[in-house]
C-alpha atoms as a PDB file:
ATOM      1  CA  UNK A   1      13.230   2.162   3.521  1.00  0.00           C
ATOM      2  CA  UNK A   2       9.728   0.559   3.441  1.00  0.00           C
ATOM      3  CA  UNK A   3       7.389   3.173   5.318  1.00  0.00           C
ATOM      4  CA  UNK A   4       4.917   1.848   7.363  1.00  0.00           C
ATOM      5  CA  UNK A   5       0.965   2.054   6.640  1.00  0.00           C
ATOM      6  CA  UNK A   6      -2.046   2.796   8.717  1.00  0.00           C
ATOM      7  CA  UNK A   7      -4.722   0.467   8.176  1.00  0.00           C
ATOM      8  CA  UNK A   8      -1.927  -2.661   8.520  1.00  0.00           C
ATOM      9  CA  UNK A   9      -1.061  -1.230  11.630  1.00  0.00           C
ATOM     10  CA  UNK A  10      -4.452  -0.663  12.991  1.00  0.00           C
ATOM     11  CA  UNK A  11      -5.101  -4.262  12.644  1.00  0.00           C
ATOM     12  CA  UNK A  12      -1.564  -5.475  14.262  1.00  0.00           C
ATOM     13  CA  UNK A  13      -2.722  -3.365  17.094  1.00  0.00           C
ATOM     14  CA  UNK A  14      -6.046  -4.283  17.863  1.00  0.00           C
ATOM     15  CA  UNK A  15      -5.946  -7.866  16.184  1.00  0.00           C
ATOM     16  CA  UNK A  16      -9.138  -6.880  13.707  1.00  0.00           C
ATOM     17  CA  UNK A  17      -9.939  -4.908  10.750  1.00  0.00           C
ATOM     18  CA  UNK A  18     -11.098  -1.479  11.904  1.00  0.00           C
ATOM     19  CA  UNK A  19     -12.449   1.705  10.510  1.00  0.00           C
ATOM     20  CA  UNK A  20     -12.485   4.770  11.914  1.00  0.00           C
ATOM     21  CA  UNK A  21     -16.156   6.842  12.528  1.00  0.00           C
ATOM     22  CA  UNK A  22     -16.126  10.837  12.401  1.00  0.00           C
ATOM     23  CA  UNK A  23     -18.462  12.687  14.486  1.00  0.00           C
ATOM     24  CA  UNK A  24     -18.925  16.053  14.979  1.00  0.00           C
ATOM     25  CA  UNK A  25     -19.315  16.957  18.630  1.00  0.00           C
ATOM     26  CA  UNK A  26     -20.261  20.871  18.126  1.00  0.00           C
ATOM     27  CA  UNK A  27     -16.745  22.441  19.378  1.00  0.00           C
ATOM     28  CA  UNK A  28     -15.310  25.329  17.824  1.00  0.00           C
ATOM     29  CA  UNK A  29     -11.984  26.759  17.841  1.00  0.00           C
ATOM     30  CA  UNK A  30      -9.951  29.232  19.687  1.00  0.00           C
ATOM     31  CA  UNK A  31      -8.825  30.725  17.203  1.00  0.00           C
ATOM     32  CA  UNK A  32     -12.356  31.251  15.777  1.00  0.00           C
ATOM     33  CA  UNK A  33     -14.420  32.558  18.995  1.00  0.00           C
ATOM     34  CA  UNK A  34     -11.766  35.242  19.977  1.00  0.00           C
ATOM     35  CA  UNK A  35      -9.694  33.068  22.485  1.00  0.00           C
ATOM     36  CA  UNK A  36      -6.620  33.341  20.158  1.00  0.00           C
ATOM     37  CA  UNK A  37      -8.120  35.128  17.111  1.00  0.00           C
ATOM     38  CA  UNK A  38     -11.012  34.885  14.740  1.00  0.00           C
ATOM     39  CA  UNK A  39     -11.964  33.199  11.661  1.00  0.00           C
ATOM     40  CA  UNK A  40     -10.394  30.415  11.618  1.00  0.00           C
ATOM     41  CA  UNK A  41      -7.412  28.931   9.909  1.00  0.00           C
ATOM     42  CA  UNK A  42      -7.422  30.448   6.371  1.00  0.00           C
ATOM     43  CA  UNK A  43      -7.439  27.574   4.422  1.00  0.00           C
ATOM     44  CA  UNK A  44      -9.860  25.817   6.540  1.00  0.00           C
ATOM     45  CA  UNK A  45     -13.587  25.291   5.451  1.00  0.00           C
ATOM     46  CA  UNK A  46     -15.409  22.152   8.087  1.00  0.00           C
ATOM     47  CA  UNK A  47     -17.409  21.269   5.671  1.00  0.00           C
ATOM     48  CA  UNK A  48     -14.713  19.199   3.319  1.00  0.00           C
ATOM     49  CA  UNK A  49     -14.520  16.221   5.743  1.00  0.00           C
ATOM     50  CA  UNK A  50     -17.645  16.087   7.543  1.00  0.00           C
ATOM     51  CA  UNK A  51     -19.711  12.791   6.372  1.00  0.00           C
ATOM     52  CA  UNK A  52     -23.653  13.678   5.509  1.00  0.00           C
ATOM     53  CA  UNK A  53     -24.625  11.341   8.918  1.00  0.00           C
ATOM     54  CA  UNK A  54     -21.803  13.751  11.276  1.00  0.00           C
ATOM     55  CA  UNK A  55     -24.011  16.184  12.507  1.00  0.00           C
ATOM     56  CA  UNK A  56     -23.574  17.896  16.167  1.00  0.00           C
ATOM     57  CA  UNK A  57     -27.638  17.657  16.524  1.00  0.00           C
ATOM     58  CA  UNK A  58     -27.456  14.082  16.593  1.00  0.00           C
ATOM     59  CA  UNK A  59     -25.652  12.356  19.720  1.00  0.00           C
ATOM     60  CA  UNK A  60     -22.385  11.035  19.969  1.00  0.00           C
ATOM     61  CA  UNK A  61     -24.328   7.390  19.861  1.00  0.00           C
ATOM     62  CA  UNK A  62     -26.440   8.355  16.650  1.00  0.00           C
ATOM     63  CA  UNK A  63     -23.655   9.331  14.475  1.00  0.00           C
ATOM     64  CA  UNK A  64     -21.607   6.208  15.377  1.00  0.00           C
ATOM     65  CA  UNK A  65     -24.638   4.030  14.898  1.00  0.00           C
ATOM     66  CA  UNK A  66     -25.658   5.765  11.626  1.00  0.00           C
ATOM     67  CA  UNK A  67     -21.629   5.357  10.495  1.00  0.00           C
ATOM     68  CA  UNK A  68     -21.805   1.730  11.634  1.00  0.00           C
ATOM     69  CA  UNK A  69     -24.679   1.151   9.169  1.00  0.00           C
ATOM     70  CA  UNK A  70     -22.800   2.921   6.685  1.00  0.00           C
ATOM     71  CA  UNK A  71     -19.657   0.709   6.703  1.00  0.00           C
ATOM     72  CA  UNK A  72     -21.480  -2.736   7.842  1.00  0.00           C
ATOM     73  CA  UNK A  73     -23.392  -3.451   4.429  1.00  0.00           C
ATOM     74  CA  UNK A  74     -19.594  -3.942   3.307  1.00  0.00           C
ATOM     75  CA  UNK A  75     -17.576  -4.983   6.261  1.00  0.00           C
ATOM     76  CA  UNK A  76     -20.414  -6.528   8.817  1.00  0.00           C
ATOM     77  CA  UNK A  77     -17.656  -7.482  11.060  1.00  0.00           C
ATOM     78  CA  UNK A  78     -15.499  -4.612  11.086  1.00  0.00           C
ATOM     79  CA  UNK A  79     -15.015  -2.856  14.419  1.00  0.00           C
ATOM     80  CA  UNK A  80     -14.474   1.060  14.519  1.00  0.00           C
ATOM     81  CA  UNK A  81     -13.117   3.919  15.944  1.00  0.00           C
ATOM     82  CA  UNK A  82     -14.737   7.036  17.258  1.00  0.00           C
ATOM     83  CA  UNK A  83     -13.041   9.916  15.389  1.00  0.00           C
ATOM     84  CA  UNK A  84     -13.308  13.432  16.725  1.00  0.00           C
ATOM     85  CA  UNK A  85     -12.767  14.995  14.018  1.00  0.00           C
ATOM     86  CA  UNK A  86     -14.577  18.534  13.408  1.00  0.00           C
ATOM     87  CA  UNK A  87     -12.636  21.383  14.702  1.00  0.00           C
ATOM     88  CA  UNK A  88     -10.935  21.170  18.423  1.00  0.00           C
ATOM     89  CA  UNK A  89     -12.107  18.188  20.361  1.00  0.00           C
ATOM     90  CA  UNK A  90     -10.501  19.089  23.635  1.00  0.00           C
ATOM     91  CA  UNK A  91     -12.010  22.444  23.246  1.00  0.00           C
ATOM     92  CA  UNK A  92     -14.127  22.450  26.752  1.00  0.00           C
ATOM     93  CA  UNK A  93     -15.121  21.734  30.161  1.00  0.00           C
ATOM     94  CA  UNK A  94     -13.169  18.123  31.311  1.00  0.00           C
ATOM     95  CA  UNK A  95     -16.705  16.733  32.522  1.00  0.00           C
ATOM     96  CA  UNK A  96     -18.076  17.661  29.437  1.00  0.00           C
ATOM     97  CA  UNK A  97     -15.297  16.128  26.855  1.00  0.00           C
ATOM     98  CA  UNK A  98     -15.517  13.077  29.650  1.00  0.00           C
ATOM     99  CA  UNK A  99     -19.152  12.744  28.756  1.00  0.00           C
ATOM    100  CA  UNK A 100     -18.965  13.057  24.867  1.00  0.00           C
ATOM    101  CA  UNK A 101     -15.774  10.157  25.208  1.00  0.00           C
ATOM    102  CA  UNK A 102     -17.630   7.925  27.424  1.00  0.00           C
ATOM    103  CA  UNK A 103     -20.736   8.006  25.444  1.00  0.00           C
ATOM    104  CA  UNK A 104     -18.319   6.949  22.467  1.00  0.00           C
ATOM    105  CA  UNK A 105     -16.985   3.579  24.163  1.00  0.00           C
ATOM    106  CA  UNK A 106     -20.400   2.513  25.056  1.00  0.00           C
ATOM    107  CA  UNK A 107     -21.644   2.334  21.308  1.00  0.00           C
ATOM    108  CA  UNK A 108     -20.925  -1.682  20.477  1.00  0.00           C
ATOM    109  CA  UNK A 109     -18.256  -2.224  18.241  1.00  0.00           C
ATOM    110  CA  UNK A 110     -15.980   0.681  19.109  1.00  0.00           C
ATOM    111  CA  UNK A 111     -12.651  -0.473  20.469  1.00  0.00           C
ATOM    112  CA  UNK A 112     -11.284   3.086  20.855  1.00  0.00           C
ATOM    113  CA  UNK A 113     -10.879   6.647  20.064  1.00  0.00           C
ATOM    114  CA  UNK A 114      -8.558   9.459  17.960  1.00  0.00           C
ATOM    115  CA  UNK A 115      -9.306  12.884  18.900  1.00  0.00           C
ATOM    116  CA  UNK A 116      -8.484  15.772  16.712  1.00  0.00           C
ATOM    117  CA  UNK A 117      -6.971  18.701  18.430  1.00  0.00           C
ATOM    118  CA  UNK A 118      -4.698  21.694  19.043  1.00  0.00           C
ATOM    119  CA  UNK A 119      -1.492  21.527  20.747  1.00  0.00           C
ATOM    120  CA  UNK A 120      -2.650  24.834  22.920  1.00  0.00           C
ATOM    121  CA  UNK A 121      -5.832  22.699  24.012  1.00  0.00           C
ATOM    122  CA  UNK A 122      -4.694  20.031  26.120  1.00  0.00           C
ATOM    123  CA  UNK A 123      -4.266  20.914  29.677  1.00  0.00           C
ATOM    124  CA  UNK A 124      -2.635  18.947  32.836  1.00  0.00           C
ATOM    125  CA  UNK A 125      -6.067  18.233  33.834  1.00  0.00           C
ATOM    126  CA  UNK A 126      -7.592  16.579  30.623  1.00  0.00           C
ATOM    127  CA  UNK A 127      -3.797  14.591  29.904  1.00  0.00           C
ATOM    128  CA  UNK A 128      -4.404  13.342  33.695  1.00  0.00           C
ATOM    129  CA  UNK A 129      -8.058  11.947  32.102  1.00  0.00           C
ATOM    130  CA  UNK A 130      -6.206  11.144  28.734  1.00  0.00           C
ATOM    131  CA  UNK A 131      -3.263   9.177  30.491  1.00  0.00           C
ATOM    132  CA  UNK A 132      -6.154   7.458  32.717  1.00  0.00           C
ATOM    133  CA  UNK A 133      -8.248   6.160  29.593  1.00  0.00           C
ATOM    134  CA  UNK A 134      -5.589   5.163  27.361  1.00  0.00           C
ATOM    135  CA  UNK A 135      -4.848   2.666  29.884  1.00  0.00           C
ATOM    136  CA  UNK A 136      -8.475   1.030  29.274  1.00  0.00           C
ATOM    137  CA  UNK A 137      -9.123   1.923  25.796  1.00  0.00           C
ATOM    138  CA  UNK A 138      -7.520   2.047  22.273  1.00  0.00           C
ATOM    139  CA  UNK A 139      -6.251   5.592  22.364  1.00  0.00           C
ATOM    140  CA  UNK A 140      -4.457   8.176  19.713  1.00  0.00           C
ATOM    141  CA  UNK A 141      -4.230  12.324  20.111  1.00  0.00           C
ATOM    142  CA  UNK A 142      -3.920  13.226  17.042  1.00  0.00           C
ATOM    143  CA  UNK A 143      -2.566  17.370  16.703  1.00  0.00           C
ATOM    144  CA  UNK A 144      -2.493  19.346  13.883  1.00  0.00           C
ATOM    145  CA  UNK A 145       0.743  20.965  13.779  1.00  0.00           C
ATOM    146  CA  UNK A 146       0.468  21.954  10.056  1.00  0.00           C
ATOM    147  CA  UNK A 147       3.809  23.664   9.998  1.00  0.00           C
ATOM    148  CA  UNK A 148       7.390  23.735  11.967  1.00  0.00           C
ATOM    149  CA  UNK A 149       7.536  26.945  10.360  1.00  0.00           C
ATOM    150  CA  UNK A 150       6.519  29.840  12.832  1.00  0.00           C
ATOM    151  CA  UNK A 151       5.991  32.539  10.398  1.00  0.00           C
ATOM    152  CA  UNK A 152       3.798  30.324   8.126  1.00  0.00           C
ATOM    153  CA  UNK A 153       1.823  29.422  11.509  1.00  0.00           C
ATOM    154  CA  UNK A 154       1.382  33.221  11.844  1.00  0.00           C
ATOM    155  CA  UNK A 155       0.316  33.715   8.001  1.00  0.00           C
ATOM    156  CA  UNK A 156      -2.541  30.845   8.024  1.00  0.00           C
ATOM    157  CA  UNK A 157      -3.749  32.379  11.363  1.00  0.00           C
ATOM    158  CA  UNK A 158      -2.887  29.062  13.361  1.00  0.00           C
ATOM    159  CA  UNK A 159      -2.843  31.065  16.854  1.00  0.00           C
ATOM    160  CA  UNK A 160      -0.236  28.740  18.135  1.00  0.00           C
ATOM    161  CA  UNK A 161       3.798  28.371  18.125  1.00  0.00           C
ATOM    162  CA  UNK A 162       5.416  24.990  16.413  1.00  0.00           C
ATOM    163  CA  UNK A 163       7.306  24.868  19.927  1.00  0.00           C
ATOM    164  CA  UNK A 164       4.118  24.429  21.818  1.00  0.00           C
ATOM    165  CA  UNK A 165       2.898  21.948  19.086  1.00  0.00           C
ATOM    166  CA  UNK A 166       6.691  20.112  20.044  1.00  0.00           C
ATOM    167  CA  UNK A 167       6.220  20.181  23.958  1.00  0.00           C
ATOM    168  CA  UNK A 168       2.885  18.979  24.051  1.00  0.00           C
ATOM    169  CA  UNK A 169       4.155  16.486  21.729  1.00  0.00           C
ATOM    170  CA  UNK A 170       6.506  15.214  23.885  1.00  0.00           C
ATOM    171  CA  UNK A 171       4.461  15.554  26.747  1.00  0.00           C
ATOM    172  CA  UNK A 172       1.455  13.449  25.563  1.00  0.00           C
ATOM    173  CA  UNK A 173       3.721  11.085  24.535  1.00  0.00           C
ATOM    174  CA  UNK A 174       5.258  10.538  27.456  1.00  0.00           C
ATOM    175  CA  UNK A 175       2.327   9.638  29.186  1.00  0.00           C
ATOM    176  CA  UNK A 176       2.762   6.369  27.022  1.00  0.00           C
ATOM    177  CA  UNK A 177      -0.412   8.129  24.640  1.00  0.00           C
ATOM    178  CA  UNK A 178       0.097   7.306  20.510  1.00  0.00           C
ATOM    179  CA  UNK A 179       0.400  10.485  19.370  1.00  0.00           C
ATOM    180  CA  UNK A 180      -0.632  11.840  16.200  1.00  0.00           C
ATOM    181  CA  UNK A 181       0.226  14.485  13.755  1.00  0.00           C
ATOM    182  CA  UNK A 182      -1.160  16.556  10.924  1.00  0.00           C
ATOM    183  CA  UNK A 183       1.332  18.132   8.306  1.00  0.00           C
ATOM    184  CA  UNK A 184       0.748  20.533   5.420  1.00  0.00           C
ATOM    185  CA  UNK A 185       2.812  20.518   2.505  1.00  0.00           C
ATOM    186  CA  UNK A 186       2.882  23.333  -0.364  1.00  0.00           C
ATOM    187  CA  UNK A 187       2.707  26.674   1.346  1.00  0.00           C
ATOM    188  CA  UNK A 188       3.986  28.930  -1.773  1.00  0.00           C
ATOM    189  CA  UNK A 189       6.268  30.345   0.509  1.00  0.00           C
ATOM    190  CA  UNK A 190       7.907  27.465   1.980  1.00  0.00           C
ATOM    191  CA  UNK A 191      10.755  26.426  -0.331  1.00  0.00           C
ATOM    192  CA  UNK A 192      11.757  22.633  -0.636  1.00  0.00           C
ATOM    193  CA  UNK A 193      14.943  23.723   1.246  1.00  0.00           C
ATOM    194  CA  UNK A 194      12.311  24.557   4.173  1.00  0.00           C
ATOM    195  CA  UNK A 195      10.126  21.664   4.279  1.00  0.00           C
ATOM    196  CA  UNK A 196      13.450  19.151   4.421  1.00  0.00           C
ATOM    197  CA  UNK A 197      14.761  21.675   7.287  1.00  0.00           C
ATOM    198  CA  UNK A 198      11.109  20.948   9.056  1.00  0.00           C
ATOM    199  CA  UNK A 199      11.149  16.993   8.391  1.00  0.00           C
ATOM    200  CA  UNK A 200      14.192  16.937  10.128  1.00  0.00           C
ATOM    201  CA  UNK A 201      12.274  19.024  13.204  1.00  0.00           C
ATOM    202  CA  UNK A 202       9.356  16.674  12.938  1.00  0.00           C
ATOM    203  CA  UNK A 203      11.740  13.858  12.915  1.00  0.00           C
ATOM    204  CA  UNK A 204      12.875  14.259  16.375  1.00  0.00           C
ATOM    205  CA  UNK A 205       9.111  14.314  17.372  1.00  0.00           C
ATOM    206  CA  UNK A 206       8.127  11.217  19.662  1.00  0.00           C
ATOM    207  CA  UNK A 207       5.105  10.817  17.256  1.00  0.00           C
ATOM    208  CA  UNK A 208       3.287   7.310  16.318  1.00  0.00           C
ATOM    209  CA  UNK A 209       1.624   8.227  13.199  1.00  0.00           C
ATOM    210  CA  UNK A 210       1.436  10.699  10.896  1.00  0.00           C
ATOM    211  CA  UNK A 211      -0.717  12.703   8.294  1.00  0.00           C
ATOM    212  CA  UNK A 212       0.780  14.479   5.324  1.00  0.00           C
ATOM    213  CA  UNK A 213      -1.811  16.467   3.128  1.00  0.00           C
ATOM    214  CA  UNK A 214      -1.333  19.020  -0.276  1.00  0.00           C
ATOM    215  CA  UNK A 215      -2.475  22.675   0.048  1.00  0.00           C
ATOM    216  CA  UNK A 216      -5.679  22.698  -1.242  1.00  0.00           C
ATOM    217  CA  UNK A 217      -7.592  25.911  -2.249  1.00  0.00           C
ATOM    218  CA  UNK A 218     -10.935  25.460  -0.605  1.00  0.00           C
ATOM    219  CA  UNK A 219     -13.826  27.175  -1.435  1.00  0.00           C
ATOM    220  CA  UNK A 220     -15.240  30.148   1.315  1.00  0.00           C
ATOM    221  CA  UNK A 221     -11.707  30.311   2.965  1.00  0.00           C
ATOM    222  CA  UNK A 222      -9.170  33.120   3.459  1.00  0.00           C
ATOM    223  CA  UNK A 223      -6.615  31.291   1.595  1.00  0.00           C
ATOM    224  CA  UNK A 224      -8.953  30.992  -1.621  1.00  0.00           C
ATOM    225  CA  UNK A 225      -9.358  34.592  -1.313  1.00  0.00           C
ATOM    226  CA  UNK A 226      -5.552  34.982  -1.438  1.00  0.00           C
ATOM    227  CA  UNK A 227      -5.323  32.499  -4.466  1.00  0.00           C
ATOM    228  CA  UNK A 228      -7.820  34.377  -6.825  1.00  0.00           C
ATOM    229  CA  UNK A 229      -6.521  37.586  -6.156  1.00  0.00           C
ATOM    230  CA  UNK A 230      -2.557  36.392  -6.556  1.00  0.00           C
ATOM    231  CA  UNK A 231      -2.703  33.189  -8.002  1.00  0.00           C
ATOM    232  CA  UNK A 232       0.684  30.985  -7.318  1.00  0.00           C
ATOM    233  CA  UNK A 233       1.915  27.859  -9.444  1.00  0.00           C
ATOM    234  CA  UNK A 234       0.659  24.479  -7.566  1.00  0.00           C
ATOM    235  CA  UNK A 235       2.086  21.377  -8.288  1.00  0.00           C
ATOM    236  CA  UNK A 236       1.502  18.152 -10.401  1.00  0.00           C
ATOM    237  CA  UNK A 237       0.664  14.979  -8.514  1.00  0.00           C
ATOM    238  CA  UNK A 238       3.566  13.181  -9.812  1.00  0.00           C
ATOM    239  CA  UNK A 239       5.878  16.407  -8.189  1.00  0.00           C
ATOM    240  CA  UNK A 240       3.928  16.324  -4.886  1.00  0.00           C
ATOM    241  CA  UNK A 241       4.410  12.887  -5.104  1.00  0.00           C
ATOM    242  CA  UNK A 242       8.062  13.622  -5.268  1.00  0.00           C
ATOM    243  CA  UNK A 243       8.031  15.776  -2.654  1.00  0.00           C
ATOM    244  CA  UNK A 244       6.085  13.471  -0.058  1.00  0.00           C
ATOM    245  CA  UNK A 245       9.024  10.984  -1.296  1.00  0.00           C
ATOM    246  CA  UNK A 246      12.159  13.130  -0.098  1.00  0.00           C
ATOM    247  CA  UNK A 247      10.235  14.127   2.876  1.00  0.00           C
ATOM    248  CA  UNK A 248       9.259  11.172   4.168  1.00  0.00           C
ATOM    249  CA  UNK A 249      13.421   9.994   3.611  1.00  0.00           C
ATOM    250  CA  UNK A 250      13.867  12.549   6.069  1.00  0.00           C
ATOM    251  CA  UNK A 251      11.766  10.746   8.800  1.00  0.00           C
ATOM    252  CA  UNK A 252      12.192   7.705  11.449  1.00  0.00           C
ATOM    253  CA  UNK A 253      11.238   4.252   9.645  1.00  0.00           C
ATOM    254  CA  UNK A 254       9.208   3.557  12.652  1.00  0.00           C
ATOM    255  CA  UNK A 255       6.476   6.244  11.845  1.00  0.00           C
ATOM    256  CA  UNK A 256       3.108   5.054  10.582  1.00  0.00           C
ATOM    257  CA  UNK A 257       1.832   6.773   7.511  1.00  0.00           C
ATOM    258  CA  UNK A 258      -1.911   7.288   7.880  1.00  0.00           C
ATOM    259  CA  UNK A 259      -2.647   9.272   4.671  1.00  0.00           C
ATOM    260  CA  UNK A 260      -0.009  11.674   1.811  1.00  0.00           C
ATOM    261  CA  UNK A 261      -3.075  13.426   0.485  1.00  0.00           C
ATOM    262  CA  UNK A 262      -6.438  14.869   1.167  1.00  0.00           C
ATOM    263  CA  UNK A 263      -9.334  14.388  -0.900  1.00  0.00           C
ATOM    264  CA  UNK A 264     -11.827  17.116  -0.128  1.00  0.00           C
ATOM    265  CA  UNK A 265     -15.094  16.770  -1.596  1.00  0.00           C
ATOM    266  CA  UNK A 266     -15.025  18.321  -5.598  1.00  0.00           C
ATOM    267  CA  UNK A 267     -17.355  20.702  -5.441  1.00  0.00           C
ATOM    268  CA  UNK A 268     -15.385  22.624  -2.530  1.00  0.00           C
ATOM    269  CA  UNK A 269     -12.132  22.593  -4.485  1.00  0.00           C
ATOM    270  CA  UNK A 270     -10.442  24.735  -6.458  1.00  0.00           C
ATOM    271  CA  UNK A 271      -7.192  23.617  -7.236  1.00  0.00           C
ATOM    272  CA  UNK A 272      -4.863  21.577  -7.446  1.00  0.00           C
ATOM    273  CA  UNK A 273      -7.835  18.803  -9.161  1.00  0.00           C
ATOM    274  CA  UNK A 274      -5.897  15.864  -9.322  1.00  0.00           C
ATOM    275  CA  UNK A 275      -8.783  13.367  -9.697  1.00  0.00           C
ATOM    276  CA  UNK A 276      -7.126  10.996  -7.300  1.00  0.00           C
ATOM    277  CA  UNK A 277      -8.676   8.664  -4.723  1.00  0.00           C
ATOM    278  CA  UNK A 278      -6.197   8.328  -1.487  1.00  0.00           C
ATOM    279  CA  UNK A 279      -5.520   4.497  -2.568  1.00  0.00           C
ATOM    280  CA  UNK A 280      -4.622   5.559  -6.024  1.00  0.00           C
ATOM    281  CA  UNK A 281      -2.539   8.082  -5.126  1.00  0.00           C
ATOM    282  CA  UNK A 282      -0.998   5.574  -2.521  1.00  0.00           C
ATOM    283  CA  UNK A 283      -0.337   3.193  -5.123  1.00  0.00           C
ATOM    284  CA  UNK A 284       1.273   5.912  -7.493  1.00  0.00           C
ATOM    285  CA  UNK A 285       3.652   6.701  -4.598  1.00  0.00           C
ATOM    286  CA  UNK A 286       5.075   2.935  -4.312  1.00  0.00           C
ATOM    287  CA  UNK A 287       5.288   3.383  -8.312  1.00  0.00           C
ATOM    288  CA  UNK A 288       7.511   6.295  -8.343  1.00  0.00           C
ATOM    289  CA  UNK A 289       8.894   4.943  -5.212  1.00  0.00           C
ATOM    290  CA  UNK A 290       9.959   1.657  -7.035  1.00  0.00           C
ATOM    291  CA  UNK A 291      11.052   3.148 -10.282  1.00  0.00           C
ATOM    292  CA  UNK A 292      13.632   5.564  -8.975  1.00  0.00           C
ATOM    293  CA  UNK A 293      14.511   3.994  -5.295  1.00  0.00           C
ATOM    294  CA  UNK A 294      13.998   7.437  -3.348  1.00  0.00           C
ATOM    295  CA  UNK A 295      13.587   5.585  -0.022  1.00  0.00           C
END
């Protein structure tokens, strides 16, 4: 099995070398203003993948134009995506969200959009708008699901079920929308025997692409608190590696790999400190891949 990668993909599908753009439209989360809960997810801290130009004081248009600058000194003709990326995109009023998305398309250069959101955010209303602009515009929802587990989704505070993250799913799907997902691996209380149980549940997800991250212990989050007080064994990259490995053997060849790992900024981690970048850790994964014929 030969799993399929993002950025080779991208291009097949638009026909040009693109990079996505983050910006930070000033939502929150339900689960952090009282709609669901409060706080937060506990191992979630904003502030590891927001770029220095994503700001919500600056417009949709500046951030896109200030990320454009950032990526054309290397790649002048690159085109990009908008990425909605800070906390739940679809968290608001549809005229507002249609505003914010709009605003996006009309920045030159950007062929499209992924939007970051919950699977408890997305109602008929805004996947009538959804259905509407993917037929006009490069398109992926992209939900974190984090777990198929539902008492881990209770422990981390999630304020959602994994069978509303697998009807909306299938929903947004088929409205003919890529759909995205976002998957934690390494929960100390998830056994291997679990996570192959939940690749096989993800696996009969109608999902285009898909994001597979490590537990990281981030600094000024619930689950940090939790670490320092009862510390748990994390793993090595070479067994996460092996673990990303027998997972992914699990899933559909036709799902496109987007990223195995997350690489928060240093300072805001605490463990596991691999000293990794993504395309090294990539290229460690087709190593190990190669050498022992896993998938």
């Amino acid at each position: 099995m030969k799993y399929k990668e993002y950025g080779p993909w991208l291009q097949e599908q638009l026909g040009t070398k693109v990079q996505k753009i983050s910006v930070n439209a000033g939502f929150t989360c339900p689960n952090r203003d009282g709609t669901v809960g409060y706080g937060g997810c506990t191992f979630c801290n904003n502030q590891t993948f927001n770029p220095a130009y994503c700001q919500p004081t600056k417009s949709i248009t500046q951030q896109l134009e200030e990320g454009k600058q950032f990526f054309s000194r290397k790649y002048p003709h690159m085109k990009y995506l908008a990425y909605f990326q800070a906390y739940t995109n679809t968290y608001g009023q549809l005229e507002h969200l249609k505003e914010l998305y709009e605003e996006a398309l009309k920045v030159p250069d950007v062929v499209g959009l992924v939007i970051g959101t919950r699977p408890d955010c997305m109602p008929p209303i805004l996947l009538n708008y959804l259905t509407e602009l993917n037929k006009r515009t490069f398109l992926i929802i992209e939900y974190g699901i984090e777990s198929a587990n539902e008492e881990t989704l209770l422990r981390i505070n999630r304020g959602h079920t994994y069978a509303l993250s697998a009807q909306i799913v299938r929903q947004t799907a088929a409205r003919d929308i890529r759909v995205g997902a976002h998957i934690i691996l390494g929960f100390p209380w998830e056994s291997r025997e679990e996570l192959m149980r939940q690749a096989d549940e993800i696996a009969h997800l109608p999902l285009t692409t898909l994001k597979l991250h490590q537990l990281q212990i981030i600094r000024g989050t619930t689950l940090a608190e939790e670490y320092q007080q009862h510390p748990w064994p994390l793993p090595t990259a070479e067994e996460y590696i092996r673990l990303v490995l027998e997972y992914i053997s699990h899933l559909p060849s036709t799902l496109v790999f987007e990223r195995f790992v997350s690489q928060s900024p240093p300072k805001y981690v605490i463990a596991p400190q691999w000293g990794l970048k993504n395309y090294e850790f990539s290229n460690l994964i087709k190593k190990i891949n190669e050498n022992n014929n896993i998938i």
